[in-house]
C-alpha atoms as a PDB file:
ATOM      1  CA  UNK A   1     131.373 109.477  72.258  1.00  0.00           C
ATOM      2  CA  UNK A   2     133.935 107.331  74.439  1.00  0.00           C
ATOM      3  CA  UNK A   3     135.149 110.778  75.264  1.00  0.00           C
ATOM      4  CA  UNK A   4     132.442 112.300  76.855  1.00  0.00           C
ATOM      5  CA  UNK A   5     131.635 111.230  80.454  1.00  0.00           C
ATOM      6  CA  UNK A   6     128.869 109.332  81.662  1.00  0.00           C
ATOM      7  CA  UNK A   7     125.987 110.215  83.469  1.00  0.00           C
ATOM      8  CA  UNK A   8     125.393 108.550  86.417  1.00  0.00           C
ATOM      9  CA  UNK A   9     121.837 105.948  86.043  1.00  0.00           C
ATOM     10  CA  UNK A  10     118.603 107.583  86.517  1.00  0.00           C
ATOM     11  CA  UNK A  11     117.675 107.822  90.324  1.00  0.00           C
ATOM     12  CA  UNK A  12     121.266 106.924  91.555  1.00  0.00           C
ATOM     13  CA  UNK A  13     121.810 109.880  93.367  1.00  0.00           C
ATOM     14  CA  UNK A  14     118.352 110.265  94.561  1.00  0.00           C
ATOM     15  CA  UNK A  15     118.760 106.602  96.081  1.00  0.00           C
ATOM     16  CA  UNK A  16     122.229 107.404  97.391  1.00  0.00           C
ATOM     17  CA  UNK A  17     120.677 110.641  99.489  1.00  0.00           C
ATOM     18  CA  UNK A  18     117.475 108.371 100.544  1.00  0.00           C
ATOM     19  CA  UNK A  19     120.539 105.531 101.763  1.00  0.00           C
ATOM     20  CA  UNK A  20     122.722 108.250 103.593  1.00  0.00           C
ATOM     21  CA  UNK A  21     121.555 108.133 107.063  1.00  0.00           C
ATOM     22  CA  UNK A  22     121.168 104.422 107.137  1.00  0.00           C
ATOM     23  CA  UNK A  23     124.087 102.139 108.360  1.00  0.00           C
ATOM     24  CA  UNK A  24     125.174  99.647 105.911  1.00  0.00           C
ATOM     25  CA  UNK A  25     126.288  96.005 106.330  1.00  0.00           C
ATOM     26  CA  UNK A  26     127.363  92.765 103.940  1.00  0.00           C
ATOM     27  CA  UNK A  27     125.043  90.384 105.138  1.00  0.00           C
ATOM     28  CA  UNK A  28     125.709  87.975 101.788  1.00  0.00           C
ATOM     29  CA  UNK A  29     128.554  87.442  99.171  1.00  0.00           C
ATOM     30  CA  UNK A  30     127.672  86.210  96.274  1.00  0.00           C
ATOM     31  CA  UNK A  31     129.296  85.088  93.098  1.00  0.00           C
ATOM     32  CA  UNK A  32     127.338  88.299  91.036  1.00  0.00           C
ATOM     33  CA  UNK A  33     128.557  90.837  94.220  1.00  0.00           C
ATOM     34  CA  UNK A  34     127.786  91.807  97.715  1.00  0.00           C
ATOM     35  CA  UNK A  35     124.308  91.949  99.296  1.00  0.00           C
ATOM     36  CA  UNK A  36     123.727  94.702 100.929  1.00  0.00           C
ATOM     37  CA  UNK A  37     121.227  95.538 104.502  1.00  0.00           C
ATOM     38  CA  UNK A  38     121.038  99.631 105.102  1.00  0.00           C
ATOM     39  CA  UNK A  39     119.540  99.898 109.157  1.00  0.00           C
ATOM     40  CA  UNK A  40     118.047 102.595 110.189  1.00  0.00           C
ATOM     41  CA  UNK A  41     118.014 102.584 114.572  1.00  0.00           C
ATOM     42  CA  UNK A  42     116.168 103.750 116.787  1.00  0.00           C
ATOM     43  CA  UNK A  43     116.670 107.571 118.809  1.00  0.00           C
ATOM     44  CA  UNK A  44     119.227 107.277 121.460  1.00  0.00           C
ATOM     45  CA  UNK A  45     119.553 103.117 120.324  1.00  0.00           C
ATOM     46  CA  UNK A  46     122.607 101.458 122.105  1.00  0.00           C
ATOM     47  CA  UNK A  47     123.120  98.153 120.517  1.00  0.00           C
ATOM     48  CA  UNK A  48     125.104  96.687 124.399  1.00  0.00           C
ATOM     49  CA  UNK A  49     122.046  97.916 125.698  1.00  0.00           C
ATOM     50  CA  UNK A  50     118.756  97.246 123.880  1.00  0.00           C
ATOM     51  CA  UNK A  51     117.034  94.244 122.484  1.00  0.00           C
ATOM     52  CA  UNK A  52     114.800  96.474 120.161  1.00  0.00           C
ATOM     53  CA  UNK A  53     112.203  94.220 117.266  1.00  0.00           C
ATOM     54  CA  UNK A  54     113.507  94.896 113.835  1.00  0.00           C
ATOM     55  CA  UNK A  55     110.999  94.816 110.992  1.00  0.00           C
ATOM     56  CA  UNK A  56     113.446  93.661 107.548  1.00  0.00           C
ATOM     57  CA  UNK A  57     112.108  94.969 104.292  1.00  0.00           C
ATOM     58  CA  UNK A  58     112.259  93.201 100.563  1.00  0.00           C
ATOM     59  CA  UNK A  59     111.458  95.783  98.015  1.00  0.00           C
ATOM     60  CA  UNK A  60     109.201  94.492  94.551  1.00  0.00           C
ATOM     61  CA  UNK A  61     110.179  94.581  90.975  1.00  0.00           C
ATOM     62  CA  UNK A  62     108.727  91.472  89.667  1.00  0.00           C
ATOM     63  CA  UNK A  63     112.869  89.822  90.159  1.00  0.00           C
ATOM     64  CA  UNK A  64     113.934  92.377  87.524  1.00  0.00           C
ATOM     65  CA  UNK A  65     115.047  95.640  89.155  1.00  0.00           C
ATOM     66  CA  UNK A  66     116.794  96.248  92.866  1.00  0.00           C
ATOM     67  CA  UNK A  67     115.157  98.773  94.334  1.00  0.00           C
ATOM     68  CA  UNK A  68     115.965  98.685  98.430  1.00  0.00           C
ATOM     69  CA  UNK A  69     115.077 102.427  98.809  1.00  0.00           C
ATOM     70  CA  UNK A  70     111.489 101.592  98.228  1.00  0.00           C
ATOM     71  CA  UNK A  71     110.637 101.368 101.648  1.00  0.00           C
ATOM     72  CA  UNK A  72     112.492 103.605 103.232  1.00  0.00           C
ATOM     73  CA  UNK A  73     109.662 106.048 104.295  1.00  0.00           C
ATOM     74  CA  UNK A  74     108.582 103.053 106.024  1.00  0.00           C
ATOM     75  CA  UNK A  75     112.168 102.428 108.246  1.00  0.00           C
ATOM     76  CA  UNK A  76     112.304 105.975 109.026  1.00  0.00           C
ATOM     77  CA  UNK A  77     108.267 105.877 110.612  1.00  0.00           C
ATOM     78  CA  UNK A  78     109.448 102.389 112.434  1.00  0.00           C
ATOM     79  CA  UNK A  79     112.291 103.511 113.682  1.00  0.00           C
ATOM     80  CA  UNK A  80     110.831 106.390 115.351  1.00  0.00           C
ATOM     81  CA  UNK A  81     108.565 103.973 116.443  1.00  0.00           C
ATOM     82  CA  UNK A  82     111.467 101.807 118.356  1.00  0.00           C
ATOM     83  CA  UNK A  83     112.493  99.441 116.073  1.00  0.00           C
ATOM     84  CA  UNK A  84     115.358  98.504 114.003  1.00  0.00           C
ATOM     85  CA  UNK A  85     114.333  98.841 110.531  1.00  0.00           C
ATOM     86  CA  UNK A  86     115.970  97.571 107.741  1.00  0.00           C
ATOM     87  CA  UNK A  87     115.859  97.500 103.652  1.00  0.00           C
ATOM     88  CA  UNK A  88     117.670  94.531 102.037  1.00  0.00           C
ATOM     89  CA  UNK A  89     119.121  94.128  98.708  1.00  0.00           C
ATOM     90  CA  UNK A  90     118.519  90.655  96.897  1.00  0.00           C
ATOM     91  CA  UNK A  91     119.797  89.114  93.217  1.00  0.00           C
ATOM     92  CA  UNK A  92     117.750  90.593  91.133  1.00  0.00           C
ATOM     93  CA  UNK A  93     117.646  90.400  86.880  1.00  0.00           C
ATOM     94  CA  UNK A  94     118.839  94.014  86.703  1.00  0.00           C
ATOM     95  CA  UNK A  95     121.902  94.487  88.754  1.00  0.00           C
ATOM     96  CA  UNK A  96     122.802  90.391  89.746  1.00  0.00           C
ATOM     97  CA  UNK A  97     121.161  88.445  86.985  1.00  0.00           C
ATOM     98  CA  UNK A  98     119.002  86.811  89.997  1.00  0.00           C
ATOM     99  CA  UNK A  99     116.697  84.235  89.586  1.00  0.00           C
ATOM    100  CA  UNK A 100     113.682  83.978  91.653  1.00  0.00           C
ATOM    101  CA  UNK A 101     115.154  80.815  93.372  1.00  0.00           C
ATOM    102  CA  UNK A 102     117.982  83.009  94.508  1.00  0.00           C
ATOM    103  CA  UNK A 103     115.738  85.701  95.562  1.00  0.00           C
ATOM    104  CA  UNK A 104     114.214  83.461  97.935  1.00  0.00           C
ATOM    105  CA  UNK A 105     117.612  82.127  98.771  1.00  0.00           C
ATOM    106  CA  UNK A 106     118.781  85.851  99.910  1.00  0.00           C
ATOM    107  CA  UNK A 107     115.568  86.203 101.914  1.00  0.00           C
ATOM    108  CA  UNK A 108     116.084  83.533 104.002  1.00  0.00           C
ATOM    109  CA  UNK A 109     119.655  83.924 104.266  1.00  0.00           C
ATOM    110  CA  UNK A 110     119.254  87.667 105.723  1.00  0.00           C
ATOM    111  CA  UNK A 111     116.196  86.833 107.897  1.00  0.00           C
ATOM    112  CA  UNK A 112     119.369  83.665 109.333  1.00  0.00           C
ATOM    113  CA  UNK A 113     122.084  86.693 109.778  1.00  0.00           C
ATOM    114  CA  UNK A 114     119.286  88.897 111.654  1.00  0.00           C
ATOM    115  CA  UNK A 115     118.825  86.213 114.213  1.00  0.00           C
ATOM    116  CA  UNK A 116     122.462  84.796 114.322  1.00  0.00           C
ATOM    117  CA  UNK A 117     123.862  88.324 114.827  1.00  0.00           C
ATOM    118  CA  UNK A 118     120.296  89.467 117.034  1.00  0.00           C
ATOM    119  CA  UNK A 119     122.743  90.329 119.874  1.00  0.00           C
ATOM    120  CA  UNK A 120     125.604  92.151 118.317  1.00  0.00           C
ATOM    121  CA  UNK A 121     122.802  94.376 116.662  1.00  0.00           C
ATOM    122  CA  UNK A 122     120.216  95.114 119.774  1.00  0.00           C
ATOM    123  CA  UNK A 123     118.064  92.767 117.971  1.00  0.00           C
ATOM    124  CA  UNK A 124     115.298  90.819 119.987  1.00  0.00           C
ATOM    125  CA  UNK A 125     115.620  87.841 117.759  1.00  0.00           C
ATOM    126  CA  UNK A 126     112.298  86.752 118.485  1.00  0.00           C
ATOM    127  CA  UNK A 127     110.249  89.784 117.172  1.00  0.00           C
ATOM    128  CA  UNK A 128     112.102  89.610 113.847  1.00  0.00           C
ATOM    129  CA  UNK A 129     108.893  91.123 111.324  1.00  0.00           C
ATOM    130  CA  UNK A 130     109.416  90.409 107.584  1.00  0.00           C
ATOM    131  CA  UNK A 131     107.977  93.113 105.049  1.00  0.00           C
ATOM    132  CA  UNK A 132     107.579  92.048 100.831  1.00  0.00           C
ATOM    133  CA  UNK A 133     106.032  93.452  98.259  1.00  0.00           C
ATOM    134  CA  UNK A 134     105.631  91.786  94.866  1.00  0.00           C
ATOM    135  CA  UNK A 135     108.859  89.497  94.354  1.00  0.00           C
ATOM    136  CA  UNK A 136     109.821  90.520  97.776  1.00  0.00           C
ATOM    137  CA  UNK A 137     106.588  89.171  99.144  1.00  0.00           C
ATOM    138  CA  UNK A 138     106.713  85.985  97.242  1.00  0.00           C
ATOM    139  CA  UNK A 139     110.737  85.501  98.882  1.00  0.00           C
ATOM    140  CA  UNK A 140     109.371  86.152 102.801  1.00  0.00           C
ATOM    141  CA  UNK A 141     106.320  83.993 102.357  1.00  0.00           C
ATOM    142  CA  UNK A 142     108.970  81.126 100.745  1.00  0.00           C
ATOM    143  CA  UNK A 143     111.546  82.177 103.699  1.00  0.00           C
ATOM    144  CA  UNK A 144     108.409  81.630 106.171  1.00  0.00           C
ATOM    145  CA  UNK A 145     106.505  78.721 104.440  1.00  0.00           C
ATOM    146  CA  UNK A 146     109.586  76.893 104.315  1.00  0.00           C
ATOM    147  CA  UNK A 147     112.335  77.804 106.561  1.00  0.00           C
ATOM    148  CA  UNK A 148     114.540  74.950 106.758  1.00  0.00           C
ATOM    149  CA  UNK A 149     116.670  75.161 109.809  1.00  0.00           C
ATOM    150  CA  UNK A 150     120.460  75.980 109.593  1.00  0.00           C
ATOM    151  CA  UNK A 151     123.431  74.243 111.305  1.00  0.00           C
ATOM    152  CA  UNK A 152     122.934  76.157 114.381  1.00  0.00           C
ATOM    153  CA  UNK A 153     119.047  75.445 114.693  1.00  0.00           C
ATOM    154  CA  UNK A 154     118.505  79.056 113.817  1.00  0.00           C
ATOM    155  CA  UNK A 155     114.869  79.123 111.310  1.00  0.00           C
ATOM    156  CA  UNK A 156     114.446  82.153 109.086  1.00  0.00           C
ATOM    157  CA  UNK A 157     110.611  82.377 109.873  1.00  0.00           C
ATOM    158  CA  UNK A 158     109.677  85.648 111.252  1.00  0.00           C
ATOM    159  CA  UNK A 159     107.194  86.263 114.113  1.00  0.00           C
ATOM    160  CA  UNK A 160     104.622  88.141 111.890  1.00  0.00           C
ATOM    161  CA  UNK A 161     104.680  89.122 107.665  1.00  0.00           C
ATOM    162  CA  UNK A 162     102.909  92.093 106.014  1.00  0.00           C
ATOM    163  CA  UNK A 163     102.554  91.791 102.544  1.00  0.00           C
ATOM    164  CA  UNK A 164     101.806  94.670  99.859  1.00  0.00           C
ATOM    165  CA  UNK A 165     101.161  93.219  96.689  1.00  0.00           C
ATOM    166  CA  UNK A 166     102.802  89.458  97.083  1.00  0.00           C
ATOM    167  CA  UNK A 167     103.282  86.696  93.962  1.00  0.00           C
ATOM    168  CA  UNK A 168     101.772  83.731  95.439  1.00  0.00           C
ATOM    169  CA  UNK A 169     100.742  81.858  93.321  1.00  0.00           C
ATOM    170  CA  UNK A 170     103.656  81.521  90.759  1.00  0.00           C
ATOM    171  CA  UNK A 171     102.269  78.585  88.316  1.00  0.00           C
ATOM    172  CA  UNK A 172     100.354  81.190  85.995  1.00  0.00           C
ATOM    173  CA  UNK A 173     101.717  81.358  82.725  1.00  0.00           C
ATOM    174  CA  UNK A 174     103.322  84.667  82.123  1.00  0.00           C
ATOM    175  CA  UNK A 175     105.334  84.593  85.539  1.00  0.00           C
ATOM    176  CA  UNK A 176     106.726  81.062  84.962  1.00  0.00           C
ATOM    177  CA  UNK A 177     107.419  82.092  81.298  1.00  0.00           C
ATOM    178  CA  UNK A 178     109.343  85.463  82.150  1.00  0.00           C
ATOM    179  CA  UNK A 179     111.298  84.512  85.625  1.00  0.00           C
ATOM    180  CA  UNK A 180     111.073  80.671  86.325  1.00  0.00           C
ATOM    181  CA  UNK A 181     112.941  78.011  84.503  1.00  0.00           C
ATOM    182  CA  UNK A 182     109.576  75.964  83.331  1.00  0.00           C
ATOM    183  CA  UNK A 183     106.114  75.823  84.840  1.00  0.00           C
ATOM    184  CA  UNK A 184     107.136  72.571  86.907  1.00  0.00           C
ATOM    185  CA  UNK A 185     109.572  75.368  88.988  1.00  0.00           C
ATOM    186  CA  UNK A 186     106.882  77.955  89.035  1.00  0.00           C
ATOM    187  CA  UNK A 187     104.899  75.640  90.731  1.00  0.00           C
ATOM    188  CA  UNK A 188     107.701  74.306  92.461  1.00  0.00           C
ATOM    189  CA  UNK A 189     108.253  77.359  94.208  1.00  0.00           C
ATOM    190  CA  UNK A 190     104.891  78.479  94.528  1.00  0.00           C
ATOM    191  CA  UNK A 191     103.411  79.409  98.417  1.00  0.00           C
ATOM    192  CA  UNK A 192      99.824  79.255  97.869  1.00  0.00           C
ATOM    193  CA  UNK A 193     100.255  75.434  96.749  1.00  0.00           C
ATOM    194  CA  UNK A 194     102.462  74.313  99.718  1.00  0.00           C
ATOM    195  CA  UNK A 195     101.359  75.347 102.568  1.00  0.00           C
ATOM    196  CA  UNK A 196     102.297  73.287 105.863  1.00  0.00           C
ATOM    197  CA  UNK A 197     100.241  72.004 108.315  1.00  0.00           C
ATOM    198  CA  UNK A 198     102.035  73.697 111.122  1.00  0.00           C
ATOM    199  CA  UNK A 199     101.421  76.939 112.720  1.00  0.00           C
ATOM    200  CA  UNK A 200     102.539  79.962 110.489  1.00  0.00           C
ATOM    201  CA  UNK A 201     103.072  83.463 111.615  1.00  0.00           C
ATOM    202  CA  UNK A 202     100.261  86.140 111.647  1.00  0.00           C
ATOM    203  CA  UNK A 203     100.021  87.547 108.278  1.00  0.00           C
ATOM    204  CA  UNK A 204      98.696  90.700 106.887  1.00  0.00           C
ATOM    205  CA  UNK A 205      98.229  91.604 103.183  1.00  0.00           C
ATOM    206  CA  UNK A 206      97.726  94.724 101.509  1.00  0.00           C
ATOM    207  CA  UNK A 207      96.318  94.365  97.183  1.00  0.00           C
ATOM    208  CA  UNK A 208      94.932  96.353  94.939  1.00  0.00           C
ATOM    209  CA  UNK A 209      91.556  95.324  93.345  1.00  0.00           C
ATOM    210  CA  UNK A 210      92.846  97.178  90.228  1.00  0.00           C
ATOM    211  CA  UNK A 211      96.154  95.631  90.084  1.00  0.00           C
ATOM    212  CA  UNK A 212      96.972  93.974  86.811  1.00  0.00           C
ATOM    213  CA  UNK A 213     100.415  92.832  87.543  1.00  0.00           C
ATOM    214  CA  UNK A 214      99.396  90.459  90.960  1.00  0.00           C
ATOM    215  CA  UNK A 215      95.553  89.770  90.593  1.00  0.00           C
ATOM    216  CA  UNK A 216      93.912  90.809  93.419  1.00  0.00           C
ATOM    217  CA  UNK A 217      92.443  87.436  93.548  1.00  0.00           C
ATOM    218  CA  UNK A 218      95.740  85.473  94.212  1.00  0.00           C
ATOM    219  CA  UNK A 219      95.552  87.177  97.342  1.00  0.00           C
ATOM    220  CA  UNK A 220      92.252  86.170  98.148  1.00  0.00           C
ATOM    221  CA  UNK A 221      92.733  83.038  97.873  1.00  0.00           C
ATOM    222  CA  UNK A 222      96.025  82.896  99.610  1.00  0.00           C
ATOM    223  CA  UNK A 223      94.349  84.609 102.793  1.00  0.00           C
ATOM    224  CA  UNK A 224      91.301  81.710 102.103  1.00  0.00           C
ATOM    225  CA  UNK A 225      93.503  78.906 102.532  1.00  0.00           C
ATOM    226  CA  UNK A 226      96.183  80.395 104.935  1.00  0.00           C
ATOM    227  CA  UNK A 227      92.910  80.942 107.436  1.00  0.00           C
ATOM    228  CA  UNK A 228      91.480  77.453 106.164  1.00  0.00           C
ATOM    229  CA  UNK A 229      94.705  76.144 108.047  1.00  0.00           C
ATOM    230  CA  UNK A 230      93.579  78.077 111.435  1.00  0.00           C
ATOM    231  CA  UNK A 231      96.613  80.788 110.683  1.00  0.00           C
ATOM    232  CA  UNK A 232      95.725  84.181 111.014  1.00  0.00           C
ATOM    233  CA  UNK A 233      96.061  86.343 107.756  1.00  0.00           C
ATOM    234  CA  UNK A 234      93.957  89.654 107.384  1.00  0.00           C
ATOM    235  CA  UNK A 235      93.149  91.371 103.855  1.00  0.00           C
ATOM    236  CA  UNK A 236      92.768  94.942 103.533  1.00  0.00           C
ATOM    237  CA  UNK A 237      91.479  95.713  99.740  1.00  0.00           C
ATOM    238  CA  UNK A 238      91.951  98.635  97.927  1.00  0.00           C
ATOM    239  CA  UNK A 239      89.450  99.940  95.479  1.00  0.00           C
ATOM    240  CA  UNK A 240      90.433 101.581  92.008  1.00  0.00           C
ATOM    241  CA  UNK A 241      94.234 101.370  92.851  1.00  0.00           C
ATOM    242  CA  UNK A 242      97.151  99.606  90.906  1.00  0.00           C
ATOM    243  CA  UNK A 243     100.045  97.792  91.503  1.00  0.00           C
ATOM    244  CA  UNK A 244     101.991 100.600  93.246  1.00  0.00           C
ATOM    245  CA  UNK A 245      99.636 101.963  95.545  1.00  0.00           C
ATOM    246  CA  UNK A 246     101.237 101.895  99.163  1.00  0.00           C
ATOM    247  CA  UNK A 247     104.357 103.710  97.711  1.00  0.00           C
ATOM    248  CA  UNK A 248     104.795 107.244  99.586  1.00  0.00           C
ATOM    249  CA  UNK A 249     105.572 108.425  96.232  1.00  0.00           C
ATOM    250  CA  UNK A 250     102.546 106.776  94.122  1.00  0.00           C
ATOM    251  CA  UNK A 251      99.420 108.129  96.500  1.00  0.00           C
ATOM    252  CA  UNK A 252      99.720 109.547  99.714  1.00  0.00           C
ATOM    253  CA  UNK A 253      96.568 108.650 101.139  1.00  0.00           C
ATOM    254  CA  UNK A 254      97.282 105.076 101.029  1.00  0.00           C
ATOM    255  CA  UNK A 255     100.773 104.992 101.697  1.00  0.00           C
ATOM    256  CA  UNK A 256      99.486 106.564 105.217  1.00  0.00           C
ATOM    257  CA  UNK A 257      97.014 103.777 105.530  1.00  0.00           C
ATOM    258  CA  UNK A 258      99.204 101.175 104.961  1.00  0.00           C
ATOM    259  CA  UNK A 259     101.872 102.448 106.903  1.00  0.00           C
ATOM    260  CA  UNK A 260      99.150 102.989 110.424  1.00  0.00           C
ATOM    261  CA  UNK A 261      97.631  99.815 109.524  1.00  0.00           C
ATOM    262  CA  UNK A 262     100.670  98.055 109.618  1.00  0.00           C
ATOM    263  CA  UNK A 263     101.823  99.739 113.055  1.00  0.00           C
ATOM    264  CA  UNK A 264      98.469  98.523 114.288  1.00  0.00           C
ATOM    265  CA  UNK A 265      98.350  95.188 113.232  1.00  0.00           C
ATOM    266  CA  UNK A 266     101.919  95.498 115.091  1.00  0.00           C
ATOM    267  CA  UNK A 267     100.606  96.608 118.372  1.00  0.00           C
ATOM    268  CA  UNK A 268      97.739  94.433 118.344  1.00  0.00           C
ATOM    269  CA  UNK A 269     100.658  91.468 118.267  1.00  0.00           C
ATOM    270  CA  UNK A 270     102.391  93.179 120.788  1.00  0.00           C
ATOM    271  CA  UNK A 271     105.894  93.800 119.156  1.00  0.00           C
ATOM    272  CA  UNK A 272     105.226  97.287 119.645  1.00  0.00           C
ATOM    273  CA  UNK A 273     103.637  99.686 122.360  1.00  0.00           C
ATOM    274  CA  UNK A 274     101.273 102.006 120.747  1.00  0.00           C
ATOM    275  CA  UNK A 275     101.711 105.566 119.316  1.00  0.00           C
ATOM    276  CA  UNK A 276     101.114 107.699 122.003  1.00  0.00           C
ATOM    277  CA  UNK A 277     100.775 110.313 119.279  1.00  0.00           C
ATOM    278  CA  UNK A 278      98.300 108.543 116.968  1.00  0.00           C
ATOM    279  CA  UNK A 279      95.001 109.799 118.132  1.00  0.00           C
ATOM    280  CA  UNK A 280      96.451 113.185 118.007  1.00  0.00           C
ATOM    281  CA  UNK A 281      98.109 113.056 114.542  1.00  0.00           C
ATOM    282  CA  UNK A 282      94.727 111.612 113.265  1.00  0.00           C
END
């Protein structure tokens, strides 16, 4: 058996091929390895020249599995749209024996190198969008929630969040027991019980009234109290779908609504001019 070669992992050269046009960068070392950000730029994008938004996305996977290709059907549709889209790699169980805590750690630490290298990358540091889904959403809304400054004054907060799926609330009992050191850290760490008085970027989630891994209704209430706190945070429900319903390769028809809602809600904030070619498309 020790003879015979070995097959590469299951997916690894499909995720190589989805990874191949995107430029690559260390944003983070780490003890466990590098930390990877793959960009994908706009058409005819000169980095001396334009100050583009960048929308950064953490992929889900409940902490366990890295999985940064997840979204990118999503930085190819953004960067057509003008931005500089990006898919970040975080500690995970799987590959980095990650921790939550260091999960959120990587989130804000890549959201800090966005900004503190904004101008080396055509970056307009100030329309920096943050995209999470399960795990990742639970490490933007911590990076947002609470930032905490670095040396230079730099914050990792984002100007807007959209949300597919996120753990907040991480004090129920299987989460804590699976991930988090004890329930004290699960709660510790948990955004929908520490939410600040200030103002918090706009915020749009995407859940699944069918999802039994994040219960729909820890987003409800998350979007309750976020609004409670005069923030702006819009739900969009999903009937009869699971966990894994926005992925382009789990159901087509709401992958496509996620994705034009999203460019929408992007519009709406300004960080983006509208499609010209939406009404014509749809």
């Amino acid at each position: 058996m020790n003879n015979l070669p070995k097959s590469p992992m299951i997916g690894e050269a499909r995720n190589k091929e989805l990874l191949s046009s995107a430029t690559t960068y260390i944003y983070r070392q780490t003890p466990s390895g590098d930390l990877h950000a793959h960009f994908f730029f706009p058409h005819d994008f000169d980095y001396q020249r334009d100050r583009c938004p960048a929308i950064i996305f953490f992929h889900g996977g409940l902490w366990d599995i890295s999985a940064p290709t997840q979204f990118v059907p999503h930085c190819h549709h953004f960067a057509l749209r003008g931005m500089v889209a990006v898919t970040v790699e975080y500690r995970t169980k799987a590959l980095f024996n990650g921790t939550p805590e260091e999960a959120i750690s990587d989130a804000k630490e890549a959201l800090l190198f966005f900004k503190m290298h904004a101008t080396e990358m055509g970056i307009d540091a100030n329309k920096i969008v943050a995209v999470g889904a399960s795990a990742g959403g639970n490490a933007v809304l911590s990076a947002a929630l609470h930032p905490q400054e670095d040396t230079l004054g730099l914050s990792p907060k984002p100007c807007a969040m959209i949300l597919f799926g996120p753990i907040s609330d991480t004090t129920r009992k299987g989460i804590c027991n699976n991930h988090f050191a004890s329930p004290k850290d699960g709660k510790l760490y948990s955004p929908s019980y520490h939410l600040p008085q200030k103002a918090l970027p706009p915020c749009l989630i995407f859940h699944a009234k069918a999802d039994r891994v994040v219960p729909f209704e820890q987003s409800a209430r998350f979007a309750k109290r976020y609004r409670k706190k005069r923030n702006r945070c819009d739900l969009m429900e999903f009937e009869n779908a699971g966990h894994t319903f926005f992925n382009f390769n789990s159901d087509e028809k709401n992958y496509e609504i996620t994705l034009r809602s999203t460019d929408y809600f992007l519009v709406e904030l300004g960080i983006i001019e509208p499609d010209p070619l939406a009404d014509i498309l749809h």
